[in-house]
N, C-alpha and C. Protein backbone atom coordinates (compact mmCIF):
# COMPACT_ATOMS: atom_id res chain seq x y z
N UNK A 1 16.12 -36.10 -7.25
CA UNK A 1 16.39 -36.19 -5.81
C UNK A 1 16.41 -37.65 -5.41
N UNK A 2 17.45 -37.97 -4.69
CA UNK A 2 17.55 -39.60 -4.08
C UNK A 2 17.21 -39.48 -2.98
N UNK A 3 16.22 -39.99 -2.76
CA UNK A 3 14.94 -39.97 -1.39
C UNK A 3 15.97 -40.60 -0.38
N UNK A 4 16.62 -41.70 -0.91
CA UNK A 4 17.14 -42.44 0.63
C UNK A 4 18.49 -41.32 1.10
N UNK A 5 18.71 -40.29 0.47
CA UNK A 5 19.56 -39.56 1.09
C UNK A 5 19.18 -38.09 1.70
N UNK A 6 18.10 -37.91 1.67
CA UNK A 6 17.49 -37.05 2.12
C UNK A 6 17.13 -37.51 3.89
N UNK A 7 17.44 -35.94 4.65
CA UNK A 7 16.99 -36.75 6.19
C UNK A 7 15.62 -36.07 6.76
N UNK A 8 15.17 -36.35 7.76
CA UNK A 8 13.67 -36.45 8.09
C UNK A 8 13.60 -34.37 7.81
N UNK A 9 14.54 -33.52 8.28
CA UNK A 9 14.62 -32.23 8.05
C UNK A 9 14.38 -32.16 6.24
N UNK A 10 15.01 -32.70 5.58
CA UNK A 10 15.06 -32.42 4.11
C UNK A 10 14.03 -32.58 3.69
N UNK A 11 13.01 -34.00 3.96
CA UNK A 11 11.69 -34.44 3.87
C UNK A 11 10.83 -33.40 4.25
N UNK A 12 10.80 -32.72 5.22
CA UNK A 12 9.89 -31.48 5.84
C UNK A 12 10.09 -30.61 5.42
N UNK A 13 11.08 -30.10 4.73
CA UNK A 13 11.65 -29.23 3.99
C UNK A 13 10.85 -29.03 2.56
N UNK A 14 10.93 -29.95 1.93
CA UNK A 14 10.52 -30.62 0.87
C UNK A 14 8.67 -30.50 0.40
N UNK A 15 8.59 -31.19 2.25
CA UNK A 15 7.35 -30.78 1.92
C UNK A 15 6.53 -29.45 1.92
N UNK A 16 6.85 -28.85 2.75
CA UNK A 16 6.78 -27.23 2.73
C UNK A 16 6.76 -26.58 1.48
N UNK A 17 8.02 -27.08 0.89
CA UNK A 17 8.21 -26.28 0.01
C UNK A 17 6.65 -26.79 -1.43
N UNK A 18 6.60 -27.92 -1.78
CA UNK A 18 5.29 -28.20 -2.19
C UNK A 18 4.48 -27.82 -1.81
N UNK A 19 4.38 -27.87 -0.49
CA UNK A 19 2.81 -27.20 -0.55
C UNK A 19 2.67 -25.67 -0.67
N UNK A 20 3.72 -24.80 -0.68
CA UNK A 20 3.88 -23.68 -0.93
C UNK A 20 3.20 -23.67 -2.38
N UNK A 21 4.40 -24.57 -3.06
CA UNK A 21 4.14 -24.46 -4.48
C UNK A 21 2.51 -24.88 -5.34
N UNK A 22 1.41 -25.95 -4.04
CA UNK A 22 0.38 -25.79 -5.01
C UNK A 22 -0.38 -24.52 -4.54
N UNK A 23 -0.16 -23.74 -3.78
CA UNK A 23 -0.99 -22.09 -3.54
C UNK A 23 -0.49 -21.48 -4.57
N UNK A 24 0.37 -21.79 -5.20
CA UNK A 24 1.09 -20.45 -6.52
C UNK A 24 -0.17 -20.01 -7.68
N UNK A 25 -1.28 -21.19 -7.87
CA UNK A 25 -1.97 -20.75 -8.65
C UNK A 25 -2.59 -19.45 -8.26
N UNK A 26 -2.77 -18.73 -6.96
CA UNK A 26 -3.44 -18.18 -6.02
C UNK A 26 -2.96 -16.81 -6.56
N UNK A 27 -1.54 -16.83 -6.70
CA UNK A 27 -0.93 -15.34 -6.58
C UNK A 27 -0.54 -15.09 -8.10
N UNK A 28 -0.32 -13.83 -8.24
CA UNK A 28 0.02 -13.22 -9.52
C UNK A 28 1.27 -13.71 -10.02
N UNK A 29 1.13 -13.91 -11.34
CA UNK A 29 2.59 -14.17 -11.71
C UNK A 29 3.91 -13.52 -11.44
N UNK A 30 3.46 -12.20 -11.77
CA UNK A 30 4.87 -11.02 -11.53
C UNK A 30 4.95 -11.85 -9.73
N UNK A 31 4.66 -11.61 -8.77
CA UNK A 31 4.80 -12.32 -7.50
C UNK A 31 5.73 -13.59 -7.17
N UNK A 32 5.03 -14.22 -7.75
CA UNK A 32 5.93 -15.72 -8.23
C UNK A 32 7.23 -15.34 -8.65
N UNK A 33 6.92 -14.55 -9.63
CA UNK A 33 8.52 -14.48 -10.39
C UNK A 33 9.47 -13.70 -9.54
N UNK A 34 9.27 -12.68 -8.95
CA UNK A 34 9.88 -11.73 -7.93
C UNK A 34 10.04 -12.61 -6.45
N UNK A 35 9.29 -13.57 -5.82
CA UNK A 35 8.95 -14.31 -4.45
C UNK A 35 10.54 -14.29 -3.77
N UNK A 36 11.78 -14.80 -5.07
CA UNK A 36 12.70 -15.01 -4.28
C UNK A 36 13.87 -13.93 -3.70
N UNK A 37 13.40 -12.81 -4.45
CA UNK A 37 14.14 -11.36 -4.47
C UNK A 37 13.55 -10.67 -2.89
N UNK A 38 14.52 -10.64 -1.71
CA UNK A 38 14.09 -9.99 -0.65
C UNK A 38 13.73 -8.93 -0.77
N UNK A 39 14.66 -7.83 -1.75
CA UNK A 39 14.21 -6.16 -2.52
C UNK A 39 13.48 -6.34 -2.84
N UNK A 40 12.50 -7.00 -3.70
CA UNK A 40 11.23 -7.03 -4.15
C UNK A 40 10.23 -7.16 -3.03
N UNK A 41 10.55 -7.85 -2.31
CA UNK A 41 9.65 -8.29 -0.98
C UNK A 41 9.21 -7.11 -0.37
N UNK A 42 10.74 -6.55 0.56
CA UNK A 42 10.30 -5.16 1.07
C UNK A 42 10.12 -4.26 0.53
N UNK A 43 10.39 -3.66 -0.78
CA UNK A 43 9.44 -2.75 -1.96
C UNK A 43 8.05 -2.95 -1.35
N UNK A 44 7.55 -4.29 -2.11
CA UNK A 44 6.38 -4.57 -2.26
C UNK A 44 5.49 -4.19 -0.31
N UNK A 45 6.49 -4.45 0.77
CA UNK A 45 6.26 -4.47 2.32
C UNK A 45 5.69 -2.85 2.08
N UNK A 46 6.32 -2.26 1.48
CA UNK A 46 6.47 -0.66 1.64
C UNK A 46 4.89 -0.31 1.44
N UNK A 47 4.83 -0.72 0.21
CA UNK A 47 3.92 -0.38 -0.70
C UNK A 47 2.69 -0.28 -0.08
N UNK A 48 2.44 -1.63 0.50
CA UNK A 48 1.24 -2.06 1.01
C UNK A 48 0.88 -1.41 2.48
N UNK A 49 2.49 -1.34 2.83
CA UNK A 49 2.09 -0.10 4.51
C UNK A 49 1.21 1.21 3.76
N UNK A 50 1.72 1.92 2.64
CA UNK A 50 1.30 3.04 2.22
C UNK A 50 -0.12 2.98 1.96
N UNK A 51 -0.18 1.55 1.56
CA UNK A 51 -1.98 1.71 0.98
C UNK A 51 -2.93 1.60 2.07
N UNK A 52 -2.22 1.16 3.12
CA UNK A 52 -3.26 0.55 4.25
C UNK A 52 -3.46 1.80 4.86
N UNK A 53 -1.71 2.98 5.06
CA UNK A 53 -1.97 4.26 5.40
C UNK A 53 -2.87 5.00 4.43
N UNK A 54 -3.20 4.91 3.61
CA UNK A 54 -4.09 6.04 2.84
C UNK A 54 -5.56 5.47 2.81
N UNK A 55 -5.81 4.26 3.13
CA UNK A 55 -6.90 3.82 3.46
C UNK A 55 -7.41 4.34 4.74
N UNK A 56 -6.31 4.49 5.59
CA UNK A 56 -6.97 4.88 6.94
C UNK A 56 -7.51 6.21 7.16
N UNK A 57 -6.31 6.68 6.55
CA UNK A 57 -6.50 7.98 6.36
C UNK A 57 -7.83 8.59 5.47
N UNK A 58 -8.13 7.81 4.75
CA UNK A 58 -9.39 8.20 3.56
C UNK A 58 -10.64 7.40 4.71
N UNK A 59 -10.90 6.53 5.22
CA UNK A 59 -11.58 6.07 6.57
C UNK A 59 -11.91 7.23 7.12
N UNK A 60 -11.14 8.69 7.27
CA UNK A 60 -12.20 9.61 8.42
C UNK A 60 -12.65 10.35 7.55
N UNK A 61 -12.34 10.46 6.53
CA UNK A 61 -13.49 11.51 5.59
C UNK A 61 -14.52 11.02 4.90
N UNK A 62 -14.52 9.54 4.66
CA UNK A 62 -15.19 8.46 3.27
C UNK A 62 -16.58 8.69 3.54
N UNK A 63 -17.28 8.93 5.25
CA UNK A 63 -18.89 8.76 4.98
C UNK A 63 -18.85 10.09 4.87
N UNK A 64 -18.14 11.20 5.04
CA UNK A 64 -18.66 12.51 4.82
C UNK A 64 -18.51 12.66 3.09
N UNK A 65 -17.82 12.42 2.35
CA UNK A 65 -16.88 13.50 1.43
C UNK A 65 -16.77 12.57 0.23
N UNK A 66 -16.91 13.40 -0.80
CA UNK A 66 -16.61 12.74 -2.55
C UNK A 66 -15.12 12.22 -2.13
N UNK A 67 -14.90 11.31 -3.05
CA UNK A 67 -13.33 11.04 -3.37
C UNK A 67 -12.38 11.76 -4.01
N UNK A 68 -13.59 12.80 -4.50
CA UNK A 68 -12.39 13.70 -5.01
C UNK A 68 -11.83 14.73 -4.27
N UNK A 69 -12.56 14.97 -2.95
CA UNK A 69 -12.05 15.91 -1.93
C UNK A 69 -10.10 15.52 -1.84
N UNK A 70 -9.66 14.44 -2.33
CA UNK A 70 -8.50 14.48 -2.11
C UNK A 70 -7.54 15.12 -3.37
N UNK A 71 -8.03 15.29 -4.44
CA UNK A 71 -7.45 16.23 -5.33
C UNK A 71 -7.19 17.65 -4.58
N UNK A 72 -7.55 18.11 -3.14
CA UNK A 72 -7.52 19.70 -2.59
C UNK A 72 -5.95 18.97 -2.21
N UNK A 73 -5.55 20.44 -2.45
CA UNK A 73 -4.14 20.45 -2.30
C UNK A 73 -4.24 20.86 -0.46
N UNK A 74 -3.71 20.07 0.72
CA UNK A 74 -3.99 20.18 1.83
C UNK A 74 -3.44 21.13 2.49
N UNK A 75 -1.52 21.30 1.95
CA UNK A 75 -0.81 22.25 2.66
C UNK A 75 -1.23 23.21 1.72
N UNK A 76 -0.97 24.02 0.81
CA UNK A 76 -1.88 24.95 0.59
C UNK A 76 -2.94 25.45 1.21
N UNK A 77 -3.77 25.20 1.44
CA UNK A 77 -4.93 25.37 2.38
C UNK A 77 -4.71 25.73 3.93
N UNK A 78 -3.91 24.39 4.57
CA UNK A 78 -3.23 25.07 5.91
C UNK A 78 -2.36 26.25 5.80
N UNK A 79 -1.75 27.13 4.61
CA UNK A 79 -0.87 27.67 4.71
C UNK A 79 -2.20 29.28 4.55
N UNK A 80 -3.41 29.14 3.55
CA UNK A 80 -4.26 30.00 3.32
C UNK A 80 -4.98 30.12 4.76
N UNK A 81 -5.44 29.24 5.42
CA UNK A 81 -6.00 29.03 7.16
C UNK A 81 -4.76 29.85 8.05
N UNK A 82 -4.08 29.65 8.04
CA UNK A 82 -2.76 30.23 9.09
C UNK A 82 -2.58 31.93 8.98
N UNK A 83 -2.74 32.14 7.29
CA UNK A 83 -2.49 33.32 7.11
C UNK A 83 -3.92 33.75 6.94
N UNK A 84 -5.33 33.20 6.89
CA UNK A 84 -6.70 33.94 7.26
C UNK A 84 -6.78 34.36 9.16
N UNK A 85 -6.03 32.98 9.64
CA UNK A 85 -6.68 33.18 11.29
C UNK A 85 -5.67 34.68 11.50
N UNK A 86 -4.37 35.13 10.98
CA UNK A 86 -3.71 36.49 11.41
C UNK A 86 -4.30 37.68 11.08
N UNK A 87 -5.73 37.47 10.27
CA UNK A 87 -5.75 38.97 9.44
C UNK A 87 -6.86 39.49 10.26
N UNK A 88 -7.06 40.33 10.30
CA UNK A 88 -8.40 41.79 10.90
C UNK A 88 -9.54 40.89 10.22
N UNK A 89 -10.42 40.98 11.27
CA UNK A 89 -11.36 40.27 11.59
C UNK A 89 -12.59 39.75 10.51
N UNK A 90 -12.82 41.26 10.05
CA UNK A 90 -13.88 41.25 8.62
C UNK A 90 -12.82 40.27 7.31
N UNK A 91 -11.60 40.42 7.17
CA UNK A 91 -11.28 39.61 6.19
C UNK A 91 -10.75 38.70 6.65
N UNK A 92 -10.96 37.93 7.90
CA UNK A 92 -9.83 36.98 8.17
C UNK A 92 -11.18 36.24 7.93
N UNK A 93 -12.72 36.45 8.21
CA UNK A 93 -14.06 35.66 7.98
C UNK A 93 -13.84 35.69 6.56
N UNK A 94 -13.75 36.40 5.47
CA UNK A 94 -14.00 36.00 4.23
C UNK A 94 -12.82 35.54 3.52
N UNK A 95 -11.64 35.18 4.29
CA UNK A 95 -10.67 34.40 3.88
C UNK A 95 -11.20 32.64 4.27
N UNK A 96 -11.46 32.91 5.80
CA UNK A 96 -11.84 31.61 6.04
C UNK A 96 -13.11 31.25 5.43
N UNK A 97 -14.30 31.76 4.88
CA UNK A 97 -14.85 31.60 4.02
C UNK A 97 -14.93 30.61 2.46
N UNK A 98 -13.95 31.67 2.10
CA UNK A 98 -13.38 31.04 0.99
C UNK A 98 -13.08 29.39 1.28
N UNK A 99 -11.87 29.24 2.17
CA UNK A 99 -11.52 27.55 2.28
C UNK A 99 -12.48 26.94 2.20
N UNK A 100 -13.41 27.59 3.31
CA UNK A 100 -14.66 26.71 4.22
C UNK A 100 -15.50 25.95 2.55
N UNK A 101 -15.83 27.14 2.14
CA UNK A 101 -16.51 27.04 0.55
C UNK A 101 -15.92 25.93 -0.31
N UNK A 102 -14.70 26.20 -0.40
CA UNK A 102 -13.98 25.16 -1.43
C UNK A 102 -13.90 23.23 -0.63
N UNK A 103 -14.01 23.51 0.49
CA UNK A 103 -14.01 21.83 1.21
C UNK A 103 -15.66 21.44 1.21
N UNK A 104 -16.76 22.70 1.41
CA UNK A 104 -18.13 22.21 1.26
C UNK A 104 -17.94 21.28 -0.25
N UNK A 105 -17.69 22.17 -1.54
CA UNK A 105 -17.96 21.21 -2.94
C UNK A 105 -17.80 20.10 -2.67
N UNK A 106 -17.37 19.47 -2.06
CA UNK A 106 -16.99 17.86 -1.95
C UNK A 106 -17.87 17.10 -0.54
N UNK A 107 -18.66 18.28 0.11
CA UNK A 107 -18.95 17.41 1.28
C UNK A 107 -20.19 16.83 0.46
N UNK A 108 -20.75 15.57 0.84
CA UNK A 108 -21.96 14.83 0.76
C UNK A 108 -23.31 15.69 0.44
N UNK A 109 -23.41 16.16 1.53
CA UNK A 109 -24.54 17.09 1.96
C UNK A 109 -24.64 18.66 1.98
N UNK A 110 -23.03 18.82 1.50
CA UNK A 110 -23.15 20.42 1.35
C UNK A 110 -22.96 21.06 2.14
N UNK A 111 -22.27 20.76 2.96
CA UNK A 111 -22.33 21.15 4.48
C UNK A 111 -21.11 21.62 4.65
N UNK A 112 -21.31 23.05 5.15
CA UNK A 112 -19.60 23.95 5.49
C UNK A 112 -19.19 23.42 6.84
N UNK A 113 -17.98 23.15 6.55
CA UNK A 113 -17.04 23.26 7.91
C UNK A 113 -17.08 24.06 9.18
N UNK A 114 -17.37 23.46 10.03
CA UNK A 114 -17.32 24.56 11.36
C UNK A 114 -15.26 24.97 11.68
N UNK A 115 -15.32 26.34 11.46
CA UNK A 115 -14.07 26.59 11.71
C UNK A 115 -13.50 25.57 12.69
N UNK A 116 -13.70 25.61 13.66
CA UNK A 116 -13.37 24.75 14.78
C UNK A 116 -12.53 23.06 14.20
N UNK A 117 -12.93 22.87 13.15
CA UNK A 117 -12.68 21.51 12.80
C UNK A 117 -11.87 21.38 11.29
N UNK A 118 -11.87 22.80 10.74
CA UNK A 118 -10.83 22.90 9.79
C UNK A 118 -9.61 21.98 10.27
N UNK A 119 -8.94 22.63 10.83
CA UNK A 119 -7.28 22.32 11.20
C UNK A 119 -6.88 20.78 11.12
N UNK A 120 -8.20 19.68 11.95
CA UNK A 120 -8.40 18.34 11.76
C UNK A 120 -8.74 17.60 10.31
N UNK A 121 -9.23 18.90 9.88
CA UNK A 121 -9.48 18.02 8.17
C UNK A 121 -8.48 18.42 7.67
N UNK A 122 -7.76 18.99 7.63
CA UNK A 122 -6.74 19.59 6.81
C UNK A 122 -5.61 18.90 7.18
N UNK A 123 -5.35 17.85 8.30
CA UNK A 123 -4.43 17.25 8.87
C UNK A 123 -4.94 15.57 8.06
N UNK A 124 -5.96 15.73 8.21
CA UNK A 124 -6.30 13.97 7.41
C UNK A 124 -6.14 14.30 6.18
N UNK A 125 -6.61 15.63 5.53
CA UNK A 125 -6.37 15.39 3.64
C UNK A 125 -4.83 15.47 3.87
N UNK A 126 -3.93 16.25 4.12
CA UNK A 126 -2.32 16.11 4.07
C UNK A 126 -2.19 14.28 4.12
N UNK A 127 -2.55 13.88 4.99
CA UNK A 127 -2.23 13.04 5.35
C UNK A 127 -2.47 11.80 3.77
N UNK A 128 -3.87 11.82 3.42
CA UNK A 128 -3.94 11.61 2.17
C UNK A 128 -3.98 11.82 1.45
N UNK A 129 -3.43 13.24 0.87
CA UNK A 129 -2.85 13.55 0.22
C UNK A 129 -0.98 13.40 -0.13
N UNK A 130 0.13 12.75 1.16
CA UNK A 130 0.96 12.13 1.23
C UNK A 130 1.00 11.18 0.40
N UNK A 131 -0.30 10.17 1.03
CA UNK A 131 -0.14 8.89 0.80
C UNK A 131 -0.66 8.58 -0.91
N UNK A 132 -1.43 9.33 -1.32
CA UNK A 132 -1.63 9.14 -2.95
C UNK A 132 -0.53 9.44 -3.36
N UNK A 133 0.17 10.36 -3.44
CA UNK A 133 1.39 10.96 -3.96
C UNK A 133 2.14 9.77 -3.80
N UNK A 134 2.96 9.19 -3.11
CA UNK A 134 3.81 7.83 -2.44
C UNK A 134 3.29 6.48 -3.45
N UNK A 135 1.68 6.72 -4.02
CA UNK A 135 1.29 5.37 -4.55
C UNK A 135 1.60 5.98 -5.71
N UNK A 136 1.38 7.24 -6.36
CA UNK A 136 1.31 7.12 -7.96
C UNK A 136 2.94 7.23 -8.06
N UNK A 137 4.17 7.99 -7.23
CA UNK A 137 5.41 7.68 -7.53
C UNK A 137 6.00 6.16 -7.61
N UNK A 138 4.91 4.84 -6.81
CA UNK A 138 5.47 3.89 -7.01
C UNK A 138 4.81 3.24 -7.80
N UNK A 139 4.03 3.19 -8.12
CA UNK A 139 2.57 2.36 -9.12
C UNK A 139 3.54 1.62 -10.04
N UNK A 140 4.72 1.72 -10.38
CA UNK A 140 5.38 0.71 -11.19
C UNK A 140 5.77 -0.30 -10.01
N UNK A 141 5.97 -0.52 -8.90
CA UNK A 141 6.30 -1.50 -7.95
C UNK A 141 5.50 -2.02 -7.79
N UNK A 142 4.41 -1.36 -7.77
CA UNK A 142 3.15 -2.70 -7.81
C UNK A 142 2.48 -3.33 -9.04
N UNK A 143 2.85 -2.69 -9.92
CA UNK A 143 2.36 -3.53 -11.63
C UNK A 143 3.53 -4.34 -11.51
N UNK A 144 4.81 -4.30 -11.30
CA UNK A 144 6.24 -4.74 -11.34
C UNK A 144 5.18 -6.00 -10.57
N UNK A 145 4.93 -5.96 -9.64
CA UNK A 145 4.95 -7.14 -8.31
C UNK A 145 3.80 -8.05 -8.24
N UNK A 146 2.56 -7.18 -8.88
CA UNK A 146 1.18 -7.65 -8.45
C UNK A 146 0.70 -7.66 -9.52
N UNK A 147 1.42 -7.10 -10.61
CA UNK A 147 0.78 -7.13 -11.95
C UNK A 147 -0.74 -6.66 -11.79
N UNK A 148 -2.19 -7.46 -12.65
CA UNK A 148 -3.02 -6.96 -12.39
C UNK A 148 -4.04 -6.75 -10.71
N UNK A 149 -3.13 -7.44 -10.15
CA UNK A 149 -3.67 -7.65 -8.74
C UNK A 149 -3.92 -5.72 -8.47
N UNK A 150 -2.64 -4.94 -8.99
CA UNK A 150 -2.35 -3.57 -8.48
C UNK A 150 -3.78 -2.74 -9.26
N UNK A 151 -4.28 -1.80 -8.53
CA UNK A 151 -5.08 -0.77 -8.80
C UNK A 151 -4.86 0.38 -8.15
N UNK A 152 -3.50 1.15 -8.27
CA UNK A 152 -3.52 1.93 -7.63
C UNK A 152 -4.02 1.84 -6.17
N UNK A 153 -4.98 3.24 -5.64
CA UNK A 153 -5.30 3.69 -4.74
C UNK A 153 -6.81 2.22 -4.30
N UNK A 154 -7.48 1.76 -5.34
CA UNK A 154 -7.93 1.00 -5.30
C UNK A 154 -7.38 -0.27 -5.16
N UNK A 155 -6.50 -0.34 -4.77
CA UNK A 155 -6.03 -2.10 -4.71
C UNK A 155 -6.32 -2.59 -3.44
N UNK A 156 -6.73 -3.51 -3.32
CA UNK A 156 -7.40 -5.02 -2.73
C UNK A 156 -5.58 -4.41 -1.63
N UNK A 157 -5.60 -4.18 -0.27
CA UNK A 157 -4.60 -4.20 0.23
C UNK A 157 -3.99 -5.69 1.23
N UNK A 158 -5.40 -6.45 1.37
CA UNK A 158 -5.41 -7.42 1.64
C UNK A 158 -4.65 -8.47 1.05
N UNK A 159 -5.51 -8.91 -0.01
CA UNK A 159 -4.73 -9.82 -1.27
C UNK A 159 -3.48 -9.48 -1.52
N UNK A 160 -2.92 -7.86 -1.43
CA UNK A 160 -1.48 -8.05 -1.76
C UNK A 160 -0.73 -8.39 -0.95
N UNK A 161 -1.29 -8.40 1.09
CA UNK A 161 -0.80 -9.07 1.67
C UNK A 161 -0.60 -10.49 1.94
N UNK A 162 -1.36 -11.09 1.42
CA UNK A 162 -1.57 -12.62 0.82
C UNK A 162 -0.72 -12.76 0.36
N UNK A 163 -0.55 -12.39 -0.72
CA UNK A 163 0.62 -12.22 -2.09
C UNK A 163 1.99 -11.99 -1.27
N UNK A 164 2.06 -11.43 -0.55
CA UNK A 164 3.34 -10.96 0.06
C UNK A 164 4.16 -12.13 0.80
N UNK A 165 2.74 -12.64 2.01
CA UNK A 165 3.09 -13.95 2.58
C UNK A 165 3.22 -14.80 1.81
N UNK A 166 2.96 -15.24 0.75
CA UNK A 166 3.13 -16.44 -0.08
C UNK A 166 4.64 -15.94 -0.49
N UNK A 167 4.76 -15.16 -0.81
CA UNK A 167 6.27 -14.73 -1.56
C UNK A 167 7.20 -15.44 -0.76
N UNK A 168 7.22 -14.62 0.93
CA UNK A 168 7.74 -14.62 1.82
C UNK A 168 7.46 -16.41 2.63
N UNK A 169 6.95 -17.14 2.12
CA UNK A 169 6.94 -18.81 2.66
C UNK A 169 7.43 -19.15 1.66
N UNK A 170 7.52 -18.74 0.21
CA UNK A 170 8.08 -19.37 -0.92
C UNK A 170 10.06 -19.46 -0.59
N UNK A 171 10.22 -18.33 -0.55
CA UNK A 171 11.46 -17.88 -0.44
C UNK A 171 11.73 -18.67 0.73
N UNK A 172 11.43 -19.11 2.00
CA UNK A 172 11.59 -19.53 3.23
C UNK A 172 11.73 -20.52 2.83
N UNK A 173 10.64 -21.54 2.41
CA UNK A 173 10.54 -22.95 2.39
C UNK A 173 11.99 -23.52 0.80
N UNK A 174 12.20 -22.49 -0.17
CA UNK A 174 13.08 -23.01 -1.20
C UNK A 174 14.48 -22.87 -0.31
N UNK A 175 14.57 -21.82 0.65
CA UNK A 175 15.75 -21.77 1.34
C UNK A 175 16.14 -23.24 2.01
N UNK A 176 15.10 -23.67 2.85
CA UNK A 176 15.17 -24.39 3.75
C UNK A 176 15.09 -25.94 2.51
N UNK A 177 14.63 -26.32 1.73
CA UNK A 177 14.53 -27.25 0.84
C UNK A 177 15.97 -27.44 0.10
N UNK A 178 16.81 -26.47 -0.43
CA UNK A 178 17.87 -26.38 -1.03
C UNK A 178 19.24 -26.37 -0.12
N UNK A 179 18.79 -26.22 1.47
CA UNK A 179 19.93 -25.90 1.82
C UNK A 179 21.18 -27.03 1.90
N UNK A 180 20.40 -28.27 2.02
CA UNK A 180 22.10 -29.15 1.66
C UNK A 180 22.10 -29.83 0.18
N UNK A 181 21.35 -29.15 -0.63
CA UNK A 181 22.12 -29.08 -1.85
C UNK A 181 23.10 -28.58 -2.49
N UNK A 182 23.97 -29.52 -3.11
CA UNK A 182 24.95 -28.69 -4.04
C UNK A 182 25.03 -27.94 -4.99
N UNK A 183 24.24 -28.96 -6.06
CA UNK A 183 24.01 -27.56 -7.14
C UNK A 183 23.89 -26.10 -6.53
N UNK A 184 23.69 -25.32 -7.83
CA UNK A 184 24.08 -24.12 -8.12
C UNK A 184 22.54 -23.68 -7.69
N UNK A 185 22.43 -22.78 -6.28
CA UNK A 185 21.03 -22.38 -6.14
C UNK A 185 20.24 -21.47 -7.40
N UNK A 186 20.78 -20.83 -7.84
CA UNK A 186 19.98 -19.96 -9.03
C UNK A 186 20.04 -21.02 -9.97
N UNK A 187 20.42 -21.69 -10.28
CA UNK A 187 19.77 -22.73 -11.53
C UNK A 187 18.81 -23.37 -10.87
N UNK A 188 19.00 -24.16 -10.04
CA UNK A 188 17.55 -24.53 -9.20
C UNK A 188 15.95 -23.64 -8.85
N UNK A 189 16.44 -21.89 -8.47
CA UNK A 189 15.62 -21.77 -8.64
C UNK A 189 14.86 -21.45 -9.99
N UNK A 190 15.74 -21.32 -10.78
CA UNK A 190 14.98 -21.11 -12.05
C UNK A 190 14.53 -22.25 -12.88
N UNK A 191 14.46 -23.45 -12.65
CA UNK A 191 13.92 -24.54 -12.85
C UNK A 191 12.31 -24.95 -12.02
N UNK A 192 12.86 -24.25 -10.84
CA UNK A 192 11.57 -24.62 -10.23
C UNK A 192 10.68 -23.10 -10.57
């Protein structure tokens, strides 16, 4: 680069883009390598909405309930509840029974469900039960992106938003650094 032809924008440019570049130790490699791919970006945007949704969603059951309460299949259950609340009275109790029984195994304390509050749990496990499903169909987008940063349902959702913004200033600041260059931008970026 010939400094005296660079203008006070290119210089700021420039610098941005360095200081982007000494945070890189920060983020995962796969990240780095993907930073300049916008598809990778919003993949990765997706991803991290999903985890933050199944976090939230796992947030109203977490002080009651094992983690494995989310292995219950949710619509199933609303579909066994719908067709217990229609039946004659003596078996529509030992239908709802049954559910009530199968969501206690997982409570903390052992503690059956008050009918009354079925319908609300059965709306948060769907709900995370969605959102696991959504992570293990993509779990290659995030080994792809975050490499070991990714843990599934366990991943740090934070840090991958870190990771995301760094991508997303990388890509910004090489835009803005390269733009009155001539060379060939993909050889440039693959040098840098």
């Amino acid at each position: 680069i010939d400094p005296t032809a660079l203008s006070l924008f290119d210089l700021a440019a420039l610098d941005r883009l360095a200081a982007t570049l000494m945070q890189a130790c920060e983020v995962p490699a796969q990240s780095v390598s993907h930073a300049h791919l916008k598809e990778a970006r919003q993949r990765l945007q997706l991803l991290i909405s999903h985890g933050r949704a199944r976090n939230e969603a796992w947030s109203g059951l977490s002080d009651q309930y094992l983690s494995d309460v989310s292995n219950l299949n949710a619509q199933d259950l609303q579909i066994q509840w719908r067709s217990a609340n229609q039946e004659w009275m003596l078996k529509s109790w030992f239908s709802k029974r049954k559910i009530t029984t199968q969501i206690k195994a997982f409570h903390l304390q052992g503690t059956r469900l008050d009918s009354g509050d079925v319908d609300r749990f059965l709306l948060v496990l769907k709900k995370l039960n969605e959102e696991d499903q959504y992570l293990a169909e993509h779990k290659e987008v995030g080994r792809e992106l975050l490499g070991l940063a990714y843990s599934g349902i366990s991943s740090n959702w934070e840090s991958a938003e870190a990771h995301l913004q760094w991508m997303e200033s990388f890509s910004q600041a090489f835009s803005d650094a390269c733009q009155t260059r001539s060379e060939d931008i993909s050889q440039l970026r693959s040098q840098l």
